[in-house]
N, C-alpha and C. Protein backbone atom coordinates (compact mmCIF):
# COMPACT_ATOMS: atom_id res chain seq x y z
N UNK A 1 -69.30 22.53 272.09
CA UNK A 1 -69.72 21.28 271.47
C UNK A 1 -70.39 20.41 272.50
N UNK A 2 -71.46 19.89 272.27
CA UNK A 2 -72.15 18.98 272.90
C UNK A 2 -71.82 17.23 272.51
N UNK A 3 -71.57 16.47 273.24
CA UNK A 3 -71.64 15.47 272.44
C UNK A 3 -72.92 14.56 272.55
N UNK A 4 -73.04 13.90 271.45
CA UNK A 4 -74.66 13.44 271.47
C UNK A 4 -74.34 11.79 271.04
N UNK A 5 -74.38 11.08 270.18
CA UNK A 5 -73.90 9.68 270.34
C UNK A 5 -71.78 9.04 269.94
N UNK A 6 -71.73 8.15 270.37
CA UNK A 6 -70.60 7.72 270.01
C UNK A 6 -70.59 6.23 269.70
N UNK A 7 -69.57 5.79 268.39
CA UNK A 7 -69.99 4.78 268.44
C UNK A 7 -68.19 3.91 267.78
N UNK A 8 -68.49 3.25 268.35
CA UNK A 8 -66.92 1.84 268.14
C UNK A 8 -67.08 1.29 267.07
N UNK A 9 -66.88 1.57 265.86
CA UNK A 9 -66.85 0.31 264.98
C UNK A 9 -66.16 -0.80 265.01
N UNK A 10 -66.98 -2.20 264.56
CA UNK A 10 -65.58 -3.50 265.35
C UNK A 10 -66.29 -4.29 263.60
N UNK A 11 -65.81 -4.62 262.51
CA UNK A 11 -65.79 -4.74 261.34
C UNK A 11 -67.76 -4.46 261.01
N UNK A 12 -67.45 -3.16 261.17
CA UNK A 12 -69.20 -2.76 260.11
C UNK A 12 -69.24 -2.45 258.91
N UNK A 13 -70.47 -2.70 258.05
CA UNK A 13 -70.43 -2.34 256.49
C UNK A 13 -70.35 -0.43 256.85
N UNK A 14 -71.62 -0.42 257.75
CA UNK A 14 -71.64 1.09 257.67
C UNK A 14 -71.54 1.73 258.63
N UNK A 15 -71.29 2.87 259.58
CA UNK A 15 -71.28 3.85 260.63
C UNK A 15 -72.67 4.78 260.28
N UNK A 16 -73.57 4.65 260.98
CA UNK A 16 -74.70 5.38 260.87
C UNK A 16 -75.37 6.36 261.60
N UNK A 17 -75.22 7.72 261.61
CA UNK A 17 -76.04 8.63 263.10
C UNK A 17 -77.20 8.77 262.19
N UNK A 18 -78.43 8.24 263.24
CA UNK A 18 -79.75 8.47 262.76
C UNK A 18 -80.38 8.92 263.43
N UNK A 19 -80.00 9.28 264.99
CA UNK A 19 -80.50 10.19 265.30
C UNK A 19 -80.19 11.00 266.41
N UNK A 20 -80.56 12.21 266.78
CA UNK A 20 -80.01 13.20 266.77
C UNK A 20 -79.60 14.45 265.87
N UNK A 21 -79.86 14.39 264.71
CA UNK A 21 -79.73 15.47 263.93
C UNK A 21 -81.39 16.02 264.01
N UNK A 22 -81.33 16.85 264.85
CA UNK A 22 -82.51 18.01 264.52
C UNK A 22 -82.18 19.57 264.53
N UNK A 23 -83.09 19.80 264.71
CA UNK A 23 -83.02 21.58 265.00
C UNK A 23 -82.27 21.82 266.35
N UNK A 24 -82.01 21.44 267.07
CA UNK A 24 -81.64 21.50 268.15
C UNK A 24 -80.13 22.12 268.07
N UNK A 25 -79.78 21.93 266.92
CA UNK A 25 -78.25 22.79 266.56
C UNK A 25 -78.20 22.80 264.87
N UNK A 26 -77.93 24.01 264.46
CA UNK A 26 -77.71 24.41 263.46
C UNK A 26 -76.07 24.04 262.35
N UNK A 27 -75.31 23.60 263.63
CA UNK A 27 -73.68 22.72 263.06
C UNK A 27 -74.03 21.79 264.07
N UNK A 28 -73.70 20.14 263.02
CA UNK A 28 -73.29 19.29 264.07
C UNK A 28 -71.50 18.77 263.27
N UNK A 29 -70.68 18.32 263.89
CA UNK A 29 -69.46 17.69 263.94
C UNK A 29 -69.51 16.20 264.21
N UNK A 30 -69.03 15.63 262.90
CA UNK A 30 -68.37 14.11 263.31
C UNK A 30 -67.05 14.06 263.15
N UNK A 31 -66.78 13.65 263.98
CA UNK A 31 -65.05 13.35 264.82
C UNK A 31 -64.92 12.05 264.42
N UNK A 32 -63.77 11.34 263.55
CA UNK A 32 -63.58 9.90 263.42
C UNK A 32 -61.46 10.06 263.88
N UNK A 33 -61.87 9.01 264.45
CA UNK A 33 -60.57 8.68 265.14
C UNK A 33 -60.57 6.77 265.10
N UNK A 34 -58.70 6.99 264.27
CA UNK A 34 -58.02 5.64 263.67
C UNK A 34 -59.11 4.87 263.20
N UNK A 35 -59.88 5.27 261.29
CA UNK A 35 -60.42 4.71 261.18
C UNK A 35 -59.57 3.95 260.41
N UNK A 36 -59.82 2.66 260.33
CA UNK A 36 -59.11 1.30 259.68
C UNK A 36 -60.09 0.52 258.53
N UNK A 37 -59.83 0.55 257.42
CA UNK A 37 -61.03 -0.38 256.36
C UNK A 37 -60.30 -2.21 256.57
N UNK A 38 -61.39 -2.49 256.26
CA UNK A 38 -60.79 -4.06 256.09
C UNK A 38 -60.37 -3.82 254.89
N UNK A 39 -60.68 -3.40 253.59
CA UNK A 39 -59.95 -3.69 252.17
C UNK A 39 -58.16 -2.55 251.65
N UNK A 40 -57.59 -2.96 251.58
CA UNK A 40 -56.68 -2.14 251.20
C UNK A 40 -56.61 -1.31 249.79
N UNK A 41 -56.41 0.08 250.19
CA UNK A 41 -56.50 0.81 248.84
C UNK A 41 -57.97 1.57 248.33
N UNK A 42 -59.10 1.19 249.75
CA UNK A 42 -60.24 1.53 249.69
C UNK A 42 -60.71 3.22 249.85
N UNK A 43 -61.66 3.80 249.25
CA UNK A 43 -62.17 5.11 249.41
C UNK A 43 -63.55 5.18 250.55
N UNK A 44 -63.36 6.06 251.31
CA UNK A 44 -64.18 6.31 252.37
C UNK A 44 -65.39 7.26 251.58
N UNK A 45 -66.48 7.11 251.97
CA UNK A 45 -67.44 7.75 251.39
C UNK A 45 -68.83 8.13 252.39
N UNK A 46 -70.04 9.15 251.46
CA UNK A 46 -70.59 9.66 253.42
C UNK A 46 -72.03 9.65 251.75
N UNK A 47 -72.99 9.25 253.01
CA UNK A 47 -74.23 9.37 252.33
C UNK A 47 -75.26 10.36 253.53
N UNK A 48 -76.12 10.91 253.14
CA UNK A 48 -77.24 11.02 254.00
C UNK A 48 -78.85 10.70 253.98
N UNK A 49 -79.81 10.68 255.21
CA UNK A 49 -81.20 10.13 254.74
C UNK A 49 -82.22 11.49 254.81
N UNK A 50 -82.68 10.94 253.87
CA UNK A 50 -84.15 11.93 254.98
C UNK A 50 -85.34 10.93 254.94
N UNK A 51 -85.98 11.56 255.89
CA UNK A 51 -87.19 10.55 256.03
C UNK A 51 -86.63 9.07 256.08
N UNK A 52 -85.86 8.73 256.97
CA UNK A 52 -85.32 7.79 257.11
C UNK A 52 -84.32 6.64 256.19
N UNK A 53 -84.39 7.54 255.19
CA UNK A 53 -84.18 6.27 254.08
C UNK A 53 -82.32 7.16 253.55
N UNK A 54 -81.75 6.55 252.99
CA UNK A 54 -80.41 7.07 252.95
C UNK A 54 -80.56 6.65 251.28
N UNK A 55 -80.05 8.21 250.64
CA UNK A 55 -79.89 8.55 249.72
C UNK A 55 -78.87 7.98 248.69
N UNK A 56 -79.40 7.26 247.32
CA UNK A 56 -78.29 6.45 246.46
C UNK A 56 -78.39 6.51 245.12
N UNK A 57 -79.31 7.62 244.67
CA UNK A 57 -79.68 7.87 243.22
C UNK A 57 -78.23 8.32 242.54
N UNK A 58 -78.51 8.33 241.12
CA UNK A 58 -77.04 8.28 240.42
C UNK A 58 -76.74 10.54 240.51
N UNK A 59 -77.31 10.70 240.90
CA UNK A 59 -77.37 12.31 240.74
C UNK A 59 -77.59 13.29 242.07
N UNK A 60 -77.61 12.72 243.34
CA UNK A 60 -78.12 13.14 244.46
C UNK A 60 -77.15 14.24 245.07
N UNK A 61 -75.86 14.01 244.73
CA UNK A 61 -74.83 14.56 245.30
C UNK A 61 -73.78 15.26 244.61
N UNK A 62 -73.06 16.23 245.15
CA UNK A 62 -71.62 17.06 244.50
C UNK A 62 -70.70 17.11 245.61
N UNK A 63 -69.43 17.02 245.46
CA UNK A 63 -68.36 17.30 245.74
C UNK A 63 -67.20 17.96 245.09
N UNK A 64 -66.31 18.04 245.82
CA UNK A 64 -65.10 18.49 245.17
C UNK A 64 -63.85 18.25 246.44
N UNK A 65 -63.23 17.76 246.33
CA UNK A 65 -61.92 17.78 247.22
C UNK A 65 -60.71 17.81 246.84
N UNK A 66 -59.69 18.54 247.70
CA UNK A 66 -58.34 18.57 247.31
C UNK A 66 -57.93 17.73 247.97
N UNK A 67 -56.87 16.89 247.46
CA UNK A 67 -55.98 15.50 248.05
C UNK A 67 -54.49 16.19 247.75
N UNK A 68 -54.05 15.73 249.00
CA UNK A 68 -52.14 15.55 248.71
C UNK A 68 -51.75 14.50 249.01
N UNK A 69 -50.32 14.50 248.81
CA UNK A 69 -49.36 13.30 249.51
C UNK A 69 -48.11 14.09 249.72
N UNK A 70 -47.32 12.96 250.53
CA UNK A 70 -45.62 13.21 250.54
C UNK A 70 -45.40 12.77 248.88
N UNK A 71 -45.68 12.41 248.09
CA UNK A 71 -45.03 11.44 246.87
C UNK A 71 -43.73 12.32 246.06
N UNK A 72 -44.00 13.85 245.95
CA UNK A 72 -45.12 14.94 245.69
C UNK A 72 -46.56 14.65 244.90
N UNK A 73 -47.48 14.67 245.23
CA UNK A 73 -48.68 15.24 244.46
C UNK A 73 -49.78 15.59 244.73
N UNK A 74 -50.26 16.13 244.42
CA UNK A 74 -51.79 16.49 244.86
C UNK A 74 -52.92 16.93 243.99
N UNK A 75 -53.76 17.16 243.98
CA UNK A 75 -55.12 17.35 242.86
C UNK A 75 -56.20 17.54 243.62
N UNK A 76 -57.07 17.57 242.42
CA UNK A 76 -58.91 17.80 242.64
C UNK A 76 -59.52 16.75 242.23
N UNK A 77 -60.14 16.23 243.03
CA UNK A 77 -61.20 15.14 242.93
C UNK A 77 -62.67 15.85 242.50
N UNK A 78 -63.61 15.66 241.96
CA UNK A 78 -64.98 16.05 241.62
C UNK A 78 -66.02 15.21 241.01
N UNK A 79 -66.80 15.88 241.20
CA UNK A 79 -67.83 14.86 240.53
C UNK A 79 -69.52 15.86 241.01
N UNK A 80 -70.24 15.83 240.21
CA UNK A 80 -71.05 16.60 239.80
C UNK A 80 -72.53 16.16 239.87
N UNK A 81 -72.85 14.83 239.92
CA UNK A 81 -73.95 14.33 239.98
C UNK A 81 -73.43 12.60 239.75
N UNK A 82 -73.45 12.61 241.29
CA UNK A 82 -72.96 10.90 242.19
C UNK A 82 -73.77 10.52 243.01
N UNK A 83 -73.62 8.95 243.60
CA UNK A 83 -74.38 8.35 244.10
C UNK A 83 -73.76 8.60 246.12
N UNK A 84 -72.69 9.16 246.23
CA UNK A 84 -72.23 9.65 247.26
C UNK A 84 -71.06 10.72 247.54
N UNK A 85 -70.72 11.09 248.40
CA UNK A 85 -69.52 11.91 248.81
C UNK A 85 -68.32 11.33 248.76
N UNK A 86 -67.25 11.26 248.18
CA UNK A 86 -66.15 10.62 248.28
C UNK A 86 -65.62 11.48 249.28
N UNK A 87 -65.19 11.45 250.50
CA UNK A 87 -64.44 12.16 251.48
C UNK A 87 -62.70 11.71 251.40
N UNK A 88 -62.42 10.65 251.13
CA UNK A 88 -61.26 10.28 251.26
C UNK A 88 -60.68 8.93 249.99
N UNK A 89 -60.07 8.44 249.65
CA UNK A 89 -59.83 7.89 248.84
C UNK A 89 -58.14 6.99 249.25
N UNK A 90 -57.86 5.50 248.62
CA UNK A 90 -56.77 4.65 248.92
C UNK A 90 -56.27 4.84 250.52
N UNK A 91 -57.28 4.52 251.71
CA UNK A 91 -56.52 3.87 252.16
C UNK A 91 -56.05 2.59 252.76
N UNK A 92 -55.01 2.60 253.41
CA UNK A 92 -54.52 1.25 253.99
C UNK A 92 -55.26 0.66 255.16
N UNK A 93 -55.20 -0.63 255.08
CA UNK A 93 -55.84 -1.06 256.08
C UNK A 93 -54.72 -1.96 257.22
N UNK A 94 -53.61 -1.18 257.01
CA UNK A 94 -53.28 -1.22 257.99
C UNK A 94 -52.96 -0.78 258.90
N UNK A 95 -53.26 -1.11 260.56
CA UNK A 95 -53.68 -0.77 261.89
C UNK A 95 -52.87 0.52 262.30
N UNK A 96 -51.58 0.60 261.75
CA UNK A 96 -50.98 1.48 262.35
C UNK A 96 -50.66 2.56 261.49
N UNK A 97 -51.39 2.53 260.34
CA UNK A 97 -51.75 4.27 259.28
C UNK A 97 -53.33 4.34 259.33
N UNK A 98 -54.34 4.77 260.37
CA UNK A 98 -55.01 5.03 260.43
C UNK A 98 -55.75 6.14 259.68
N UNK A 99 -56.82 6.58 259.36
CA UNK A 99 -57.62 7.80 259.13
C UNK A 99 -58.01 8.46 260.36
N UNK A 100 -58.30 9.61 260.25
CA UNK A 100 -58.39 10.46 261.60
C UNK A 100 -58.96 11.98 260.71
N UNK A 101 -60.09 12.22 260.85
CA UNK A 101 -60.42 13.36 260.59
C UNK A 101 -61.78 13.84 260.92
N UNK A 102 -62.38 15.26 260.77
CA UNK A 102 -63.61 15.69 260.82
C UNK A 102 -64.33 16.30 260.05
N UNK A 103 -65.87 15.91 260.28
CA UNK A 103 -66.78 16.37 258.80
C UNK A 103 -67.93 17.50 259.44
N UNK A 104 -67.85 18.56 258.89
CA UNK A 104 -68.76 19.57 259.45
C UNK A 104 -70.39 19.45 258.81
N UNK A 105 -71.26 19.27 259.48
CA UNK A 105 -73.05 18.93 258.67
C UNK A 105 -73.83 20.57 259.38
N UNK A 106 -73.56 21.47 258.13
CA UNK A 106 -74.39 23.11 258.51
C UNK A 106 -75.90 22.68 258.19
N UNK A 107 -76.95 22.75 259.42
CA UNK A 107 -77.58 23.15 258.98
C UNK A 107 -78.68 21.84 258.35
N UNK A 108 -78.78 20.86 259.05
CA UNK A 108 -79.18 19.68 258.52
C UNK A 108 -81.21 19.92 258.54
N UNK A 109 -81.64 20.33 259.46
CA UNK A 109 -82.90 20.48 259.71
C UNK A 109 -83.25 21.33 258.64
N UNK A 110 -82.53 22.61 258.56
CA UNK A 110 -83.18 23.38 257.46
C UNK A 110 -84.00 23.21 255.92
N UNK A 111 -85.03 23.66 255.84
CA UNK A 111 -85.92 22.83 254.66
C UNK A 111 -85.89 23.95 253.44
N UNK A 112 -84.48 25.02 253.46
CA UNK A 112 -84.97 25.92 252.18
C UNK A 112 -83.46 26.28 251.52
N UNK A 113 -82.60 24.99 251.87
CA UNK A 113 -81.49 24.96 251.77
C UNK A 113 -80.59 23.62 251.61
N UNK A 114 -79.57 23.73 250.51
CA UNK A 114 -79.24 22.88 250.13
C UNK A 114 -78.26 22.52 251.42
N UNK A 115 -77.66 20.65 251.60
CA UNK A 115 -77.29 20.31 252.55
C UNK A 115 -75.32 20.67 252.19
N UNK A 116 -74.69 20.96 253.12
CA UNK A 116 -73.41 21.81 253.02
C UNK A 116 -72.59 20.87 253.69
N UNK A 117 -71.90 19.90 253.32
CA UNK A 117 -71.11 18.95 254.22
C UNK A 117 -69.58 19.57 254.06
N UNK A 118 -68.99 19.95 254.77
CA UNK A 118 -67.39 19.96 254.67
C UNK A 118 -66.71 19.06 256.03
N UNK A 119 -65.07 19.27 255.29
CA UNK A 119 -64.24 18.19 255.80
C UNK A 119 -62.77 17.93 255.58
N UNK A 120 -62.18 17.44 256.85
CA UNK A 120 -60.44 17.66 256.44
C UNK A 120 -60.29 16.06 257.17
N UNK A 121 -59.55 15.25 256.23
CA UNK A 121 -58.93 14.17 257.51
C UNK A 121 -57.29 13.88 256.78
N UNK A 122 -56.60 13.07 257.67
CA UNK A 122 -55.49 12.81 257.16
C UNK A 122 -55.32 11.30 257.50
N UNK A 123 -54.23 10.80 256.79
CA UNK A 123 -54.09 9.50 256.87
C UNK A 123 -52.83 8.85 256.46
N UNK A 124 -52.02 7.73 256.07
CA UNK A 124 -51.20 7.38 255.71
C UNK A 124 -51.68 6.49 254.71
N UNK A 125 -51.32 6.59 253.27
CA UNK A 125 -52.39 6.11 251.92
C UNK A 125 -51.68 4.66 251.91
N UNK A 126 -52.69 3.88 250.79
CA UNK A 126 -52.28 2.70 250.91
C UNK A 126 -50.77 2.49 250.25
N UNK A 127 -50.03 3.61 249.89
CA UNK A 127 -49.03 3.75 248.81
C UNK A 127 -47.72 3.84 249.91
N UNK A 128 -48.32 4.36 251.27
CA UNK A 128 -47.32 4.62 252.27
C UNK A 128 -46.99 5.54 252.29
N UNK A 129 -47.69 6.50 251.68
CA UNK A 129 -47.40 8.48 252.06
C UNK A 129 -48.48 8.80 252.73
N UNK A 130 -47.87 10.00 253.69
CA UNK A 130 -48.92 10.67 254.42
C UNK A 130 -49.93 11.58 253.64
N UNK A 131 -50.88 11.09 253.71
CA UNK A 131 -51.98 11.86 252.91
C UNK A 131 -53.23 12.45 253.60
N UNK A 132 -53.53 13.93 252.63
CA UNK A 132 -54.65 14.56 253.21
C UNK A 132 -55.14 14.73 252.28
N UNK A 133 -57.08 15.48 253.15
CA UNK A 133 -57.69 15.66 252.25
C UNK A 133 -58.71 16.81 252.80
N UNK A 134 -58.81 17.81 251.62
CA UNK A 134 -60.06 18.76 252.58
C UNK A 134 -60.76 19.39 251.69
N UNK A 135 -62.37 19.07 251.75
CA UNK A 135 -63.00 18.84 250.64
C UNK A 135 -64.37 19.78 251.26
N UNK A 136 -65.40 19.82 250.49
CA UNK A 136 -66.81 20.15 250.76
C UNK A 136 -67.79 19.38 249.80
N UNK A 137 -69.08 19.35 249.98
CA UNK A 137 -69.79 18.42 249.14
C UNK A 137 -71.46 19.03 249.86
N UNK A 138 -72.38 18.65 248.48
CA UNK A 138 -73.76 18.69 249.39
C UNK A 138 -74.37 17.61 248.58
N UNK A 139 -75.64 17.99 249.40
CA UNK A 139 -76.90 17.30 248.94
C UNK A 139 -77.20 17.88 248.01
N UNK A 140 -77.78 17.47 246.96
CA UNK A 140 -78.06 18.78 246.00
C UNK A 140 -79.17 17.99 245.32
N UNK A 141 -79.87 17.37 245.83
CA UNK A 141 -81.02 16.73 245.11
C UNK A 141 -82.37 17.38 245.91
N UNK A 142 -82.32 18.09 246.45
CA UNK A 142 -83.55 19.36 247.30
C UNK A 142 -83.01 19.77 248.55
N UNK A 143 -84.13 20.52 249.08
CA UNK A 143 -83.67 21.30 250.15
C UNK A 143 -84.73 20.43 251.74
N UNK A 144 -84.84 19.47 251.32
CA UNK A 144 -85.88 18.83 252.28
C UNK A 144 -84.53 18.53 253.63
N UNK A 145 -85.12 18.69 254.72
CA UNK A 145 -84.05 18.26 256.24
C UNK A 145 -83.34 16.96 255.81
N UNK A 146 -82.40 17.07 256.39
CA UNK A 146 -81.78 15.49 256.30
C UNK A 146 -81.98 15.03 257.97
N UNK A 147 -82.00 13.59 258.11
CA UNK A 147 -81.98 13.02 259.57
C UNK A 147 -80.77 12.07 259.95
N UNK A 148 -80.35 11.87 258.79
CA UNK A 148 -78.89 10.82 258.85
C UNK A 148 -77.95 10.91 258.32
N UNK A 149 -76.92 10.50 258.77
CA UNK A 149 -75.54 10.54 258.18
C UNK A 149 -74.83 9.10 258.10
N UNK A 150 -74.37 8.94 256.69
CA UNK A 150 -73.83 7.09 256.48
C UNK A 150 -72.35 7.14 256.52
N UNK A 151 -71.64 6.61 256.86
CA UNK A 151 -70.33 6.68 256.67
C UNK A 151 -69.87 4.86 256.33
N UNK A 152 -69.44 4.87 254.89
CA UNK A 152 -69.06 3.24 254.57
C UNK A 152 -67.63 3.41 253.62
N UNK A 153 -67.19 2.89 253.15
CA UNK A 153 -66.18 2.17 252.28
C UNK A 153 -66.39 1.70 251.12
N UNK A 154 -66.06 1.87 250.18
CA UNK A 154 -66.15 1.63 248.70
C UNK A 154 -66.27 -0.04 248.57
N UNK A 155 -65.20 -0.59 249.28
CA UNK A 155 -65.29 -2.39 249.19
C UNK A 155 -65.01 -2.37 250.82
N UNK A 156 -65.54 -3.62 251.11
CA UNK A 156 -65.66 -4.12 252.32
C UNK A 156 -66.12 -2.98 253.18
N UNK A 157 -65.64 -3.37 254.34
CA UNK A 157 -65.91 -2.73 255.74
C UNK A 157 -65.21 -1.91 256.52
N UNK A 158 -65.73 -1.62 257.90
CA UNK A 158 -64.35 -0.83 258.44
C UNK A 158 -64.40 -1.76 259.59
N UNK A 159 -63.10 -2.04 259.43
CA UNK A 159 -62.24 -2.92 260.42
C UNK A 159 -62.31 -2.29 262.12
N UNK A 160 -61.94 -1.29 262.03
CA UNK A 160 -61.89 -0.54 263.27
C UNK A 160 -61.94 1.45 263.15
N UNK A 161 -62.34 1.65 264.43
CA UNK A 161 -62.79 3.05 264.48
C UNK A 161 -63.45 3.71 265.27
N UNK A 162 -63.65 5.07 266.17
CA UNK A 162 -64.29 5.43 266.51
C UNK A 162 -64.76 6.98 266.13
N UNK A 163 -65.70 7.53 266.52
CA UNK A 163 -67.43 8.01 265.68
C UNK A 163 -67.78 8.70 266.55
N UNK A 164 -67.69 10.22 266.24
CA UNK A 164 -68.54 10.99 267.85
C UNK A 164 -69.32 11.93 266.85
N UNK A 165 -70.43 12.04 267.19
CA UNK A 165 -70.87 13.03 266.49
C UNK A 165 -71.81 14.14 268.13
N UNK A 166 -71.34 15.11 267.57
CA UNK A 166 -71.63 16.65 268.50
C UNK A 166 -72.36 17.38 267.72
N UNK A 167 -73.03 18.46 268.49
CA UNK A 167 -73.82 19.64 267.97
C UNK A 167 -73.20 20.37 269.00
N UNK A 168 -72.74 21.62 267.92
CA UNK A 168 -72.73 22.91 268.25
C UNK A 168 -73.77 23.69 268.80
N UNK A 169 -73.01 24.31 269.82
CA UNK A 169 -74.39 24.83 270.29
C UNK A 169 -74.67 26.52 269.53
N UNK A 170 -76.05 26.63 269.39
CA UNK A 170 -76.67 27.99 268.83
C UNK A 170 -76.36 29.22 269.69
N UNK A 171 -75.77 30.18 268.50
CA UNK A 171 -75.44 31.26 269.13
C UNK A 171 -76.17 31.98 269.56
């Protein structure tokens, strides 16, 4: 793994790598460590751009993720044609149940292929159970390169956090 930018969030709407995603690696990795939302009970969510502009049409995107808890429970989240990736969902914003997880981007330059995001993070939910989540999702509105990656919050901001994003290096 190479690492290529890093970044501190100190209350931002959004976390943004814009650049650095080229051909230059075929997997890149974002690493988020103790992310914190300002709103409690909030869902973490991931957009991407191309051609600079970051993607928000009502149909651009698919996912699917499995969620657990201690409560017992767990399920499938989905959605089929959305305005983003739900990666994570309810959590707390408070300091000491952080989010902590990583999102894999295969393949972002490629122009004859749909965009392949996967991802596992864990957290302590706003409910006070330890919760995970490990999901996959793409772009599915063409096969054009992507150049960015958004990372925001359903309401408000993120309070605190840090943001590494790496490229794998080519085999």
């Amino acid at each position: 793994w190479n690492l290529i930018p890093t970044q501190a969030a100190s209350a931002y709407a959004t976390v943004d790598f814009t650049s650095g995603l080229r051909s230059t690696y075929d997997q890149y990795i974002i690493e988020i460590v103790n992310l914190v939302p300002a709103t409690n009970a909030t869902d973490l969510y991931l957009r991407v751009s191309q051609a600079a502009v970051f993607l928000s049409a009502a149909n651009n995107y698919a996912f699917s993720r499995w969620g657990y808890d201690s409560a017992p429970s767990s399920g499938i989240v989905s959605s089929g044609a959305t305005t983003r990736i739900e990666l994570a969902n309810a959590l707390s914003n408070n300091t000491t149940q952080p989010l902590c997880g990583m999102l894999t981007i295969n393949v972002p330059s490629n122009a004859t292929t749909v965009k392949n995001i996967s991802w596992q993070c864990g957290w302590v939910g706003s409910s006070g159970a330890p919760t995970g989540t490990i999901g996959n999702g793409f772009l599915y509105l063409n096969a054009i390169a992507i150049d960015g990656i958004r990372l925001f919050m359903s309401a408000g901001n993120i309070t605190s956090g840090t943001f590494a994003l790496y490229g794998v290096r080519k085999t």
